[in-house]
Protein backbone atom coordinates (compact mmCIF):
# COMPACT_ATOMS: atom_id res chain seq x y z
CA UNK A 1 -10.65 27.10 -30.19
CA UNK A 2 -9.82 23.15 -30.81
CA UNK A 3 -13.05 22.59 -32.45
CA UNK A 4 -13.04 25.64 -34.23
CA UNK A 5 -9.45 24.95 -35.67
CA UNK A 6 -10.22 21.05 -36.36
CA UNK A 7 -13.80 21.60 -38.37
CA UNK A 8 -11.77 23.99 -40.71
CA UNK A 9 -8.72 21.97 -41.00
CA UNK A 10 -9.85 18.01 -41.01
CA UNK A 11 -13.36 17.76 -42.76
CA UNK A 12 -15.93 15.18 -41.45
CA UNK A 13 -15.38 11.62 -43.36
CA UNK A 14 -18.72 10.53 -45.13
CA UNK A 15 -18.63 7.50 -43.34
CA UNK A 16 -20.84 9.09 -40.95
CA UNK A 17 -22.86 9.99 -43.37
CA UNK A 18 -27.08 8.26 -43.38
CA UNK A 19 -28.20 7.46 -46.37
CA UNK A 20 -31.80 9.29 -47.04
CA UNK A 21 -32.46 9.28 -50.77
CA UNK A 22 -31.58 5.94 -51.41
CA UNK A 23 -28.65 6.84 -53.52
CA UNK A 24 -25.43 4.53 -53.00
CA UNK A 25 -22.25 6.48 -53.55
CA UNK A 26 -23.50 9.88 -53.39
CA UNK A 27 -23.42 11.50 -49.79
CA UNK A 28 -24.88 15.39 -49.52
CA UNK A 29 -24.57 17.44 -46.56
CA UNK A 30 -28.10 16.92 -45.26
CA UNK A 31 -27.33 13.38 -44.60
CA UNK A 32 -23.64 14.12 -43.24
CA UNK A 33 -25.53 16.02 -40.58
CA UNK A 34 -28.14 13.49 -40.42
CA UNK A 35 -25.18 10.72 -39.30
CA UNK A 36 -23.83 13.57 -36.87
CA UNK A 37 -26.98 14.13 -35.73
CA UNK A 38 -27.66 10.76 -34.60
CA UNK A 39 -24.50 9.55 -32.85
CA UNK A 40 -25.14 12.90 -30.99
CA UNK A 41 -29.00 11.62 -30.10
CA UNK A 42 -26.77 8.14 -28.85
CA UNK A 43 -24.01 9.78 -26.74
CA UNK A 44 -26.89 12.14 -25.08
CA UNK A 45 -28.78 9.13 -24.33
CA UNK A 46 -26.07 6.91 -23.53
CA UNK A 47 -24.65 10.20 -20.69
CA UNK A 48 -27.91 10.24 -19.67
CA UNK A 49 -27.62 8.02 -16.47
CA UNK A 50 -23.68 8.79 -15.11
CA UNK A 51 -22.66 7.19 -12.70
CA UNK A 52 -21.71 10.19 -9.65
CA UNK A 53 -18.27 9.32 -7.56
CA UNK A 54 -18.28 10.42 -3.97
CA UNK A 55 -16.03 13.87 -5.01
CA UNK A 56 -19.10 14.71 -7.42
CA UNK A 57 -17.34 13.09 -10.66
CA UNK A 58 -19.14 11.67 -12.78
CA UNK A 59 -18.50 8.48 -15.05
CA UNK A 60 -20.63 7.52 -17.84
CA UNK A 61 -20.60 4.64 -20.50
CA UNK A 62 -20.45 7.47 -23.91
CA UNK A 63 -16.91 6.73 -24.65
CA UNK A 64 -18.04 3.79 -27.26
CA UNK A 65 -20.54 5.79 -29.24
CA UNK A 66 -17.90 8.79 -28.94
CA UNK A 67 -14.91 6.75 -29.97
CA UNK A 68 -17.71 4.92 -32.76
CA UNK A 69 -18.57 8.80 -34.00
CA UNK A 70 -14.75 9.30 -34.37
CA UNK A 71 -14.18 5.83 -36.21
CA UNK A 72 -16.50 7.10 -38.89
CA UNK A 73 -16.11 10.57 -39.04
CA UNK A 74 -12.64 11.34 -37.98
CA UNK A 75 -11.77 14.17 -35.17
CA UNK A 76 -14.50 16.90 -36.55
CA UNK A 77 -16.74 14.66 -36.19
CA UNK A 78 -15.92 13.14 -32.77
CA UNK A 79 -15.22 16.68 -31.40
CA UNK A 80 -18.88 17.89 -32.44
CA UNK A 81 -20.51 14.48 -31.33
CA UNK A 82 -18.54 15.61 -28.07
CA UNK A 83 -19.65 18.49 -27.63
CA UNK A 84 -23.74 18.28 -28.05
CA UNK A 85 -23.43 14.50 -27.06
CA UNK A 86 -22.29 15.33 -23.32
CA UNK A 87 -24.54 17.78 -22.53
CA UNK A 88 -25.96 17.59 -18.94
CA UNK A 89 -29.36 18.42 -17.91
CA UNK A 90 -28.32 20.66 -15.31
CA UNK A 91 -26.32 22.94 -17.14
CA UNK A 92 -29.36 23.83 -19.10
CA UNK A 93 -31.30 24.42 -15.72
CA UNK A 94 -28.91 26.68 -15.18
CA UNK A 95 -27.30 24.77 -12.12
CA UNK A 96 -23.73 24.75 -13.25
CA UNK A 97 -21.75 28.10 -13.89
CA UNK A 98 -20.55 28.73 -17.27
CA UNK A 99 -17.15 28.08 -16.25
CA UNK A 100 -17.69 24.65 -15.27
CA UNK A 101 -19.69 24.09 -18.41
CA UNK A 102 -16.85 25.04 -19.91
CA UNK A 103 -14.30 22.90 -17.89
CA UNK A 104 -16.55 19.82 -18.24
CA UNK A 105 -17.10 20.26 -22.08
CA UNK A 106 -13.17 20.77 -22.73
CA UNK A 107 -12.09 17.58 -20.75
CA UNK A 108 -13.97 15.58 -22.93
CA UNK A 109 -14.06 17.46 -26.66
CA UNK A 110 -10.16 17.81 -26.37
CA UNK A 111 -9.11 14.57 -25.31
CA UNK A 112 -11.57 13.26 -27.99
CA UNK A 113 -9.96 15.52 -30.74
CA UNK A 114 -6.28 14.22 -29.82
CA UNK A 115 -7.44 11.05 -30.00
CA UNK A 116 -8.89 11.38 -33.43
CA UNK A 117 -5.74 12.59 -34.82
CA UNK A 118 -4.47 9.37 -32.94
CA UNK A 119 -6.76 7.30 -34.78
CA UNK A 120 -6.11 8.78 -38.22
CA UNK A 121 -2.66 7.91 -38.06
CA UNK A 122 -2.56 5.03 -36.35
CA UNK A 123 -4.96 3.32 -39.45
CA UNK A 124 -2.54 5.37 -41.83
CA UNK A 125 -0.13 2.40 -40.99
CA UNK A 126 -1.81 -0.48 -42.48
CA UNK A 127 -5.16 -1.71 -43.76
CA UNK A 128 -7.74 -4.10 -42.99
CA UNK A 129 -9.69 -4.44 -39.94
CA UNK A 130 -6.72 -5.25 -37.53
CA UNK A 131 -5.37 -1.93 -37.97
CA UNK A 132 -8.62 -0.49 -37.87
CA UNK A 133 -9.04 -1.94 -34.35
CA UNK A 134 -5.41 -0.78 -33.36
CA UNK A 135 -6.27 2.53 -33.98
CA UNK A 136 -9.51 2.20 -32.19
CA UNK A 137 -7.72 0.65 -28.91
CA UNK A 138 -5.12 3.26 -29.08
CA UNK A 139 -7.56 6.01 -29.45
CA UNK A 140 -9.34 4.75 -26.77
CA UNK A 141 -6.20 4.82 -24.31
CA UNK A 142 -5.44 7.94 -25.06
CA UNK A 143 -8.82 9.47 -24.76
CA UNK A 144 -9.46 7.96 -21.07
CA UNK A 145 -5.45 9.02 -20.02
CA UNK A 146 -5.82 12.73 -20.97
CA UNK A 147 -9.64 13.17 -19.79
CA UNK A 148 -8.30 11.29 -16.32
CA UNK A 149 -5.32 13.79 -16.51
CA UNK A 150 -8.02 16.94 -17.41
CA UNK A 151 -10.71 15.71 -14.42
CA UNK A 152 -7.82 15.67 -12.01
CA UNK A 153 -6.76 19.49 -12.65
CA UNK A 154 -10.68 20.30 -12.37
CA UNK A 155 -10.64 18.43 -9.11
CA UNK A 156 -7.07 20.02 -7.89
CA UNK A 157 -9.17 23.98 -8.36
CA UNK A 158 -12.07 22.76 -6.81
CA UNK A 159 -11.08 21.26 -3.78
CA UNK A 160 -7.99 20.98 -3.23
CA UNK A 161 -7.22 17.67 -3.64
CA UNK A 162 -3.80 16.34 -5.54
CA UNK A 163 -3.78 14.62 -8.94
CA UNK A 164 -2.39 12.04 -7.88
CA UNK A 165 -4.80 10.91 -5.13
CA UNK A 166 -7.03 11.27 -7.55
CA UNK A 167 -6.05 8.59 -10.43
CA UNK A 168 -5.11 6.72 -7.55
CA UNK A 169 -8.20 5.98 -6.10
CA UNK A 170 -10.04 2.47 -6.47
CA UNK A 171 -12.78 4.26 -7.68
CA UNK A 172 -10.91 5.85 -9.94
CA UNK A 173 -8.82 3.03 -10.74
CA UNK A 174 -11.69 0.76 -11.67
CA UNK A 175 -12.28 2.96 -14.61
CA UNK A 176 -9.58 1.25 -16.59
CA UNK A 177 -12.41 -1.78 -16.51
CA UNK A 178 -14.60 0.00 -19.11
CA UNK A 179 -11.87 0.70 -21.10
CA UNK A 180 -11.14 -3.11 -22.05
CA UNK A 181 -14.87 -3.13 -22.24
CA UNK A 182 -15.92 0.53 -23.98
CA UNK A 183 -13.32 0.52 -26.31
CA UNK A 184 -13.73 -2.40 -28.57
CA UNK A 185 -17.95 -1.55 -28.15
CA UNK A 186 -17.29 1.21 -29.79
CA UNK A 187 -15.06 -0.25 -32.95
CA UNK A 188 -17.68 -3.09 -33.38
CA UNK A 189 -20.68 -0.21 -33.67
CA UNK A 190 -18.82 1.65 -35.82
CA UNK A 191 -18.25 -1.64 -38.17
CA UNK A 192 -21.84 -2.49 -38.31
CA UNK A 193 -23.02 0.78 -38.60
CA UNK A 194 -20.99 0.78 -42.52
CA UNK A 195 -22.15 -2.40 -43.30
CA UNK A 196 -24.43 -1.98 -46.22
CA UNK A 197 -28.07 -3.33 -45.64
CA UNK A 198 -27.11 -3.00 -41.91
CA UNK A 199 -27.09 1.03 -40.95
CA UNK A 200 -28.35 2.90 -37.79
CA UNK A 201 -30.73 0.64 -36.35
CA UNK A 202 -27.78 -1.87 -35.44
CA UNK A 203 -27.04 0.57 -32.86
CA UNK A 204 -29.65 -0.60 -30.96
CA UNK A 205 -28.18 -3.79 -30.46
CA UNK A 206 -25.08 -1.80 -28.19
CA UNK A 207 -28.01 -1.01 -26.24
CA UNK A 208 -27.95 -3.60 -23.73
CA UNK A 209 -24.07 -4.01 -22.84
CA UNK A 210 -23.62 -0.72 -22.41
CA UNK A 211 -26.81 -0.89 -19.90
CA UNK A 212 -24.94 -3.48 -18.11
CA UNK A 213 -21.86 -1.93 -18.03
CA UNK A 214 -22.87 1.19 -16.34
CA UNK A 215 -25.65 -1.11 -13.47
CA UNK A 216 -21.59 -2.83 -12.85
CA UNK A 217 -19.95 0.40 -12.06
CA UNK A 218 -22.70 1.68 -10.23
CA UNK A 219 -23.05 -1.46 -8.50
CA UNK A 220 -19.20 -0.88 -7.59
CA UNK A 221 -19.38 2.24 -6.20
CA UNK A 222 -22.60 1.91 -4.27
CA UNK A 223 -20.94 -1.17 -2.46
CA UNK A 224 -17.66 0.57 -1.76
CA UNK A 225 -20.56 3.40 -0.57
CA UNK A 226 -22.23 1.09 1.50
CA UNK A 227 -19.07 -0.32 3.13
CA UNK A 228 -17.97 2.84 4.15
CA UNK A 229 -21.17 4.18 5.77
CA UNK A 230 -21.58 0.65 7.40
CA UNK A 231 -18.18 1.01 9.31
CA UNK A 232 -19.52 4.84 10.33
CA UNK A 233 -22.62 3.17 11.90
CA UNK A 234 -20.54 1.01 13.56
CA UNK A 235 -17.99 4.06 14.75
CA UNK A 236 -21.18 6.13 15.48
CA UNK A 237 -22.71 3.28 17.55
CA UNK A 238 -19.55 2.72 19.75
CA UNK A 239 -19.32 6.54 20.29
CA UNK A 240 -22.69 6.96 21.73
CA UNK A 241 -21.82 4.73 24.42
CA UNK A 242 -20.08 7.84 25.89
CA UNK A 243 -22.34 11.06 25.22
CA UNK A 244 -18.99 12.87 25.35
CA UNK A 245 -17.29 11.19 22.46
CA UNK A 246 -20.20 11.59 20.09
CA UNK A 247 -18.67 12.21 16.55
CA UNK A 248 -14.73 11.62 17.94
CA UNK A 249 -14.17 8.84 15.10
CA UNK A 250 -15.66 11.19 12.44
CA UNK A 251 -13.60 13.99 13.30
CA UNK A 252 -10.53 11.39 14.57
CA UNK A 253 -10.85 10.04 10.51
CA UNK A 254 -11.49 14.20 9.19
CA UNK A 255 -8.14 15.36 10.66
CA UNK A 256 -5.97 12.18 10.03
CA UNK A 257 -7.02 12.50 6.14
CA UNK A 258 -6.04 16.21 6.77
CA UNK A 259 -2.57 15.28 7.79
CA UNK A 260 -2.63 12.59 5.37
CA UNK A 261 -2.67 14.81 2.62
CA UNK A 262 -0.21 16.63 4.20
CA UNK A 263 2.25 14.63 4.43
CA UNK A 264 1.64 13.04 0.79
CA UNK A 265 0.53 9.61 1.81
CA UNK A 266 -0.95 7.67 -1.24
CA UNK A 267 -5.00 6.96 -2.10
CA UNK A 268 -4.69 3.70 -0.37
CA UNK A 269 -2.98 5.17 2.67
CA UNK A 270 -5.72 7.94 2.87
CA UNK A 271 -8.64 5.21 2.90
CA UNK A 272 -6.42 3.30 5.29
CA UNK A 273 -6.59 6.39 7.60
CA UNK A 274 -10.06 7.04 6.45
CA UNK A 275 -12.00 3.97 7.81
CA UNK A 276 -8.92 3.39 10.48
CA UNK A 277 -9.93 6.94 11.49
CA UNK A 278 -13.69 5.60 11.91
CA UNK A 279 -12.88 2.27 13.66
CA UNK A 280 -9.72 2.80 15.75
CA UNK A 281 -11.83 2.99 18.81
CA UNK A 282 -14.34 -0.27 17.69
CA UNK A 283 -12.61 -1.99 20.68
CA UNK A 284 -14.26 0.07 23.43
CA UNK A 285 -17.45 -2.37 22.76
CA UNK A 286 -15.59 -4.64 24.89
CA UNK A 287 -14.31 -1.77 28.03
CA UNK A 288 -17.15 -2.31 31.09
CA UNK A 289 -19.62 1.12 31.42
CA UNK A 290 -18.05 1.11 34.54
CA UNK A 291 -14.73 1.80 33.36
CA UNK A 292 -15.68 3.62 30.33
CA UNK A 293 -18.08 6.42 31.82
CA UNK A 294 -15.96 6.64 34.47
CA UNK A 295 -15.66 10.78 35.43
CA UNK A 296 -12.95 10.21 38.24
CA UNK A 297 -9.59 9.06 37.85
CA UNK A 298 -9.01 5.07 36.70
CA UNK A 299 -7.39 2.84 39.00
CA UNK A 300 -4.31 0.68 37.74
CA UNK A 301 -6.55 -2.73 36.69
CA UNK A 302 -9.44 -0.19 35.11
CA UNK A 303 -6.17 1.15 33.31
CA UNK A 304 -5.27 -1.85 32.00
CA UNK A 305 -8.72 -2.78 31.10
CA UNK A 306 -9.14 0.41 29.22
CA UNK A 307 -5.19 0.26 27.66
CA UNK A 308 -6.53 -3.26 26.09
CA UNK A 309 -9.24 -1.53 23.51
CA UNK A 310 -6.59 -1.56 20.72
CA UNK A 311 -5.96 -5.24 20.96
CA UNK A 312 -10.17 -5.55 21.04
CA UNK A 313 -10.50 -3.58 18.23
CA UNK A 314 -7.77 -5.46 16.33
CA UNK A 315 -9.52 -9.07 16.97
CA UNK A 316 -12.50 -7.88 16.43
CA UNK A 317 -11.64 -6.16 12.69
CA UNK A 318 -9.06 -9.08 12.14
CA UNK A 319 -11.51 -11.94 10.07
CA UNK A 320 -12.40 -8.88 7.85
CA UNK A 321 -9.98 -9.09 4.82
CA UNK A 322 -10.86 -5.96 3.11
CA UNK A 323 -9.80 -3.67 6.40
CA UNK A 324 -6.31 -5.74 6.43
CA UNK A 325 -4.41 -2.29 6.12
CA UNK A 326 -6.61 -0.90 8.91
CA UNK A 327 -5.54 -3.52 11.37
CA UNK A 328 -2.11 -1.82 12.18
CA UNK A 329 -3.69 1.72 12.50
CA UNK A 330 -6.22 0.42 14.98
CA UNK A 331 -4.01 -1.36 17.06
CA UNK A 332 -1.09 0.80 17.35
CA UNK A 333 -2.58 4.13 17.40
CA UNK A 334 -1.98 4.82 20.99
CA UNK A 335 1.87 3.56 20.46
CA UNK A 336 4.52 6.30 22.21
CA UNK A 337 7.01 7.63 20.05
CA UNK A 338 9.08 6.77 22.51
CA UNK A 339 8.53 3.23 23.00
CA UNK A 340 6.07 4.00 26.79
CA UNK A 341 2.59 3.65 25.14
CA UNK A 342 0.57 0.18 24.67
CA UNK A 343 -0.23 -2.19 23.93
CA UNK A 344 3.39 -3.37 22.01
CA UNK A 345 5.72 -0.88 23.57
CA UNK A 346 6.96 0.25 19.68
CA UNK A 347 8.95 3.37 19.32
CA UNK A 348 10.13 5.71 16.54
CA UNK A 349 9.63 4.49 13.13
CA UNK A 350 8.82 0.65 14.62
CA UNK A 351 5.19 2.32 14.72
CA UNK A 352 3.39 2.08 11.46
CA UNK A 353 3.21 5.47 9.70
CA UNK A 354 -0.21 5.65 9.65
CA UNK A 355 -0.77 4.98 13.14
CA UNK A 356 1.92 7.57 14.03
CA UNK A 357 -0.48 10.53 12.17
CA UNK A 358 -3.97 8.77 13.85
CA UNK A 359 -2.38 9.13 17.32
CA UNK A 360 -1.83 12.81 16.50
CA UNK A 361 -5.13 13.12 14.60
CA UNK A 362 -6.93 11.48 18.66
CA UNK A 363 -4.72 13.45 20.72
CA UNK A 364 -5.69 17.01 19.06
CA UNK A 365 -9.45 15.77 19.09
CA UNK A 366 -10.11 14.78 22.57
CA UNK A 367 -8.00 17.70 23.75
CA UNK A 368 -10.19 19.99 21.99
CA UNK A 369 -12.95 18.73 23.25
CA UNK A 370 -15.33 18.69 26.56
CA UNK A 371 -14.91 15.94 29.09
CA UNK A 372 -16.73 15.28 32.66
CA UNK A 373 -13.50 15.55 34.46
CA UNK A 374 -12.43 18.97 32.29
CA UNK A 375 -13.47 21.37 30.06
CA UNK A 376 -12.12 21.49 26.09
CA UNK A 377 -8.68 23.35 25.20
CA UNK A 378 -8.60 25.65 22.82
CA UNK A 379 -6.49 25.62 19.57
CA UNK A 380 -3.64 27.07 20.96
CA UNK A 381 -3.47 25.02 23.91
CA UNK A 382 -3.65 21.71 21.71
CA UNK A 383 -1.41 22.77 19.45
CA UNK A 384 0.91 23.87 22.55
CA UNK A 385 0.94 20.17 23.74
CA UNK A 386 1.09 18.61 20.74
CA UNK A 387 4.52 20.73 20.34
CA UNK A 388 5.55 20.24 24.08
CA UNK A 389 5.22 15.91 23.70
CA UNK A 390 6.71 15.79 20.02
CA UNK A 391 9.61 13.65 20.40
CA UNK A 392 8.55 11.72 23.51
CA UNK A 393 4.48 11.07 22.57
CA UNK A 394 4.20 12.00 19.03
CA UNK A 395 6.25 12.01 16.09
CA UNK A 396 7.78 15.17 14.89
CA UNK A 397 7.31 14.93 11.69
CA UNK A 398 3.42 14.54 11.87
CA UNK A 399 3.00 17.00 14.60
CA UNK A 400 4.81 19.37 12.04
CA UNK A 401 2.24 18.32 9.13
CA UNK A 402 -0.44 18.60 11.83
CA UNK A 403 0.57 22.50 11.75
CA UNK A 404 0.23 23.39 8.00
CA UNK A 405 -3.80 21.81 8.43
CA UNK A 406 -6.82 23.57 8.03
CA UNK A 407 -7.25 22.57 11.92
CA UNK A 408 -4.14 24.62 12.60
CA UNK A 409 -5.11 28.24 10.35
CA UNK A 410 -4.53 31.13 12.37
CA UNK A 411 -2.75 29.52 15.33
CA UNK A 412 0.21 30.66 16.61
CA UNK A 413 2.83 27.80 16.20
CA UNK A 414 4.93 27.62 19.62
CA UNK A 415 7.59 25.85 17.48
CA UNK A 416 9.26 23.14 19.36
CA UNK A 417 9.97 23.57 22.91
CA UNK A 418 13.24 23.83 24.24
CA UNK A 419 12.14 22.81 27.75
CA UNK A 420 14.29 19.40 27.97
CA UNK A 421 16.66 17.31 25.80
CA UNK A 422 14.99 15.32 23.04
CA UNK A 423 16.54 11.94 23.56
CA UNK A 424 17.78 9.84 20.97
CA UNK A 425 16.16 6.45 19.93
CA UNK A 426 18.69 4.66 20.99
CA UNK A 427 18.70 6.50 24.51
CA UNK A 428 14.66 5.39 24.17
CA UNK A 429 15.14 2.07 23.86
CA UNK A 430 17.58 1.49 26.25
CA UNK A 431 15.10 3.39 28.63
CA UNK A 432 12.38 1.36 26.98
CA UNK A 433 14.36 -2.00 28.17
CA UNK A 434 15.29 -1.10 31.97
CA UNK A 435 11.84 0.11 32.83
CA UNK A 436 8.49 -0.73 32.70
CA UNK A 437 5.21 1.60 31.80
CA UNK A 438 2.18 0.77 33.38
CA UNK A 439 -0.07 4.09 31.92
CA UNK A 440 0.65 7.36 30.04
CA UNK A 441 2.87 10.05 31.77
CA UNK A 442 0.45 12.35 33.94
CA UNK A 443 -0.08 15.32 32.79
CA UNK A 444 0.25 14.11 29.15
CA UNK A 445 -1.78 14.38 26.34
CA UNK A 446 -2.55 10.94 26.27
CA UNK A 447 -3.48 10.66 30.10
CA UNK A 448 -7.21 11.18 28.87
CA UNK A 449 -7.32 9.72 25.64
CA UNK A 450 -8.20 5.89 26.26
C-alpha cells in the first residue's frame, strides 16, 4: 500500500534515467525503466551472497546501490529498486511462506520509502554536493534504524525473542560498521553514475569494496561462530569424562539463557551466561578420575578437592580476555545464597547476578537427571527443591524466574514453603562469621552437584 501510494504521488526523477538514443536532454519512459531496471539487476546481485546471523537474519551489502537508486530517482524509485532488488532465491523455490515474503519485503521497501522522503527534504535545504551528501548520510541512518526496528518485530513473532536483545547483540551491533562504510558508497555511485561521459559502467568500479565489505562481516561472524563452538568442544570434552554428565553444560547454558531472558538481563549478560553456561564446569579437567567418577559418597579431602573446580576453571579461563565477564559466573556459580557454599563464602546480592541464575540453571539440571548413586527427579520434584532451598541455596528471585520457563510449563508450582523461617542477611552473615562450612547441607540440592 506504501508503494502503491508513493508511485502515484512522488514520480521517479529522470536522474535515473539511461540514456539509449543518444539524445542529451530528452529522457522517455523506455530509458526511465531502463535506469530502474539496472540498479534493480545491481541490488539483486549485490543481495546475492547475505551474510546469515546465527537467529537466521540475514545481512547483505545492497543498502549502497539502494540508497544510490534513491539518490537518483527519489522514493518511487528506491521503493521499486527495493522491492525486485531484494528478492531471494528461495522465495521463488517456494521455501518461504508468503507471509514472510511479505514481512521480509516490507522491512526493507518501507524503511527505504521513509528514507526517500528523508532525502528529498533534507537536499531541499541547501545545494551543492555537501547537502547532497547530508541527505544521503541521513537517509542512510534512518533506513538501517527503522529496518533494525522492523527485523526485531519479525524476530519478536518468530521466536520469541525481545527487541531489545536483539539490537543489542554484537552481531547486531557491528552492523552500524557498514553504515559509515555503505552509506557514503552509495552517494559516490550515485555521483558518478550522472556524470556525463561517465554512466552505468562506473558501477562496476563499487564492485570490489562492496566485495570486501561483505568477506569482513562474514569474516566477523564466522569467528564469533567459531569461538563459540570452540568453547562447546571444550565443554563437551570435559563432560565426557563422566558418561553421566554428557550434554550438562549444553543444557546448564540452554536453561540459564532461559532464565536470562526471564529476568530481562541484557545481550551481553545473555552471552555471558551463554558461554559461562558452557564452561562453568572447565575446571573439572583438573578433579582426579578417582574423585570425579566416584559412585559412593566423597570423603572430606575428595570434598575439598572436588569444591576447588571453580577456582580451576577460573585460572584456567583467566589469560583469556574475551571471556573476562565469564570469569565471575564460573567461579561463583556454586556460591550459597546464604553465604555456606564455596569457594568465597559470598551471600545474597555479594554473588554476581549471573552466577546467582547459573547455580539455579546446575541445580535443576543435575537434579533432573540420572546419576550412579540415584536415579533422575522429575519436574515436580526439582521444582519442589528448588522452592524448598530458595532463600538459604538459591536466590528467590531467580528460582521465581526459573518458574515462568519453558522448563517449568505444566508444573505445579509448590510456591514457597513455609516449612522454617527465612532468615535475614544480616542473621546470614552473622551465622556466616561464627561458623565454618566444610560441604553443602546433606540432603540439599547441591550435595550432588560438584
Amino acid at each position: 500500500m506504501a508503494l502503491l501510494a508513493t508511485s502515484l504521488v512522488i514520480p521517479v526523477e529522470h536522474t535515473i534515467a539511461i540514456e539509449l538514443d543518444g539524445v542529451h536532454g530528452e529522457v522517455s519512459p523506455i530509458e526511465v525503466l531502463a535506469g530502474l531496471g539496472f540498479w534493480t539487476l545491481v541490488t539483486l546481485i549485490a543481495s546475492a551472497l547475505p551474510v546469515r546471523l546465527t537467529d537466521g537474519v540475514q545481512v547483505a551489502v545492497s543498502t549502497a546501490p539502494l540508497m544510490a537508486a534513491t539518490v537518483l530517482g527519489g522514493p518511487t524509485a528506491g521503493a521499486w529498486v527495493a522491492l525486485l532488488g531484494t528478492t531471494d532465491t528461495r522465495e521463488l523455490r517456494g521455501r518461504v511462506a508468503w507471509y514472510g515474503t511479505l514481512a521480509n519485503h516490507a522491512a526493507i521497501v518501507l524503511p527505504v520509502t521513509l528514507a526517500g522522503m528523508v532525502l528529498v527534504g533534507v537536499r531541499g535545504l541547501g545545494e551543492g554536493l555537501f547537502w547532497e551528501f547530508l541527505a544521503t548520510l541521513a537517509a542512510t541512518l534512518l533506513y538501517f534504524l527503522f529496518n533494525l526496528v522492523l527485523v526485531s518485530l519479525i524476530v519478536l513473532i518468530r521466536q520469541g525473542r525481545s527487541p531489545r536483545e536483539f539490537l543489542a547483540r554484537a552481531e547486531t551491533a557491528n552492523i552500524w560498521a557498514n553504515f559509515l562504510t555503505l552509506a557514503p558508497l552509495g552517494w559516490l555511485m550515485a555521483r558518478l553514475y550522472e556524470i556525463p561521459g561517465g554512466g552505468w559502467w562506473t558501477t562496476l568500479l563499487f564492485g570490489l569494496p562492496l566485495f570486501t565489505t561483505r568477506v569482513a562481516y562474514q569474516r566477523f561472524v564466522e569467528m564469533r561462530e567459531m569461538f563459540t563452538q570452540t568453547i562447546g568442544a571444550l565443554a563437551e570434552a570435559v563432560d565426557k569424562r563422566d558418561p553421566y554428565t554428557s550434554k550438562h553444560s549444553q543444557r546448564v547454558r540452554t536453561i540459564a539463557v532461559d532464565i536470562g531472558r526471564v529476568m530481562r538481563v541484557s545481550a551481553a549478560e545473555l552471552e555471558a551466561l551463554e558461554w559461562g553456561g558452557l564452561l562453568h564446569d572447565v575446571g573439572k579437567i583438573g578433579v582426579p578420575d578417582s574423585v570425579l567418577l566416584k559412585q559412593g559418597k566423597l570423603t572430606r579431602e575428595e570434598r575439598i578437592t572436588m569444591n576447588a573446580h571453580p577456582v580451576l576453571g577460573a585460572q584456567i579461563i583467566g589469560p583469556v580476555d574475551r571471556l573476562a565477564p565469564e570469569l565471575p559466573v564460573i567461579r561463583h556459580h556454586h556460591e550459597w545464597y546464604n553465604g555456606s557454599g564455596y569457594p568465597d563464602r559470598l551471600m545474597g546480592d555479594e554473588i554476581p547476578k549471573l552466577a546467582r541464575i547459573l547455580h539455579v540453571a546446575d541445580a535443576f539440571e543435575a537434579m533432573t537427571a540420572d546419576r550412579p548413586y540415584r536415579k533422575a527427579l522429575s519436574t515436580e520434584q526439582a521444582l519442589a527443591e528448588l522452592r524448598k532451598f530458595a532463600g538459604v541455596q538459591f536466590a528467590p528471585e531467580v528460582v521465581d524466574a526459573f518458574v515462568r520457563t519453558r522448563w517449568a510449563e505444566d508444573v505445579r508450582d509448590p510456591g514457597r514453603p513455609e516449612l522454617r523461617p527465612i532468615p535475614t542477611l544480616g542473621q546470614l552473615a552473622a551465622d556466616r562469621a561464627a561458623h565454618h562450612f566444610d560441604a553443602p547441607a546433606p540432603g540439599s540440592p547441591a550435595a550432588d552437584l560438584a
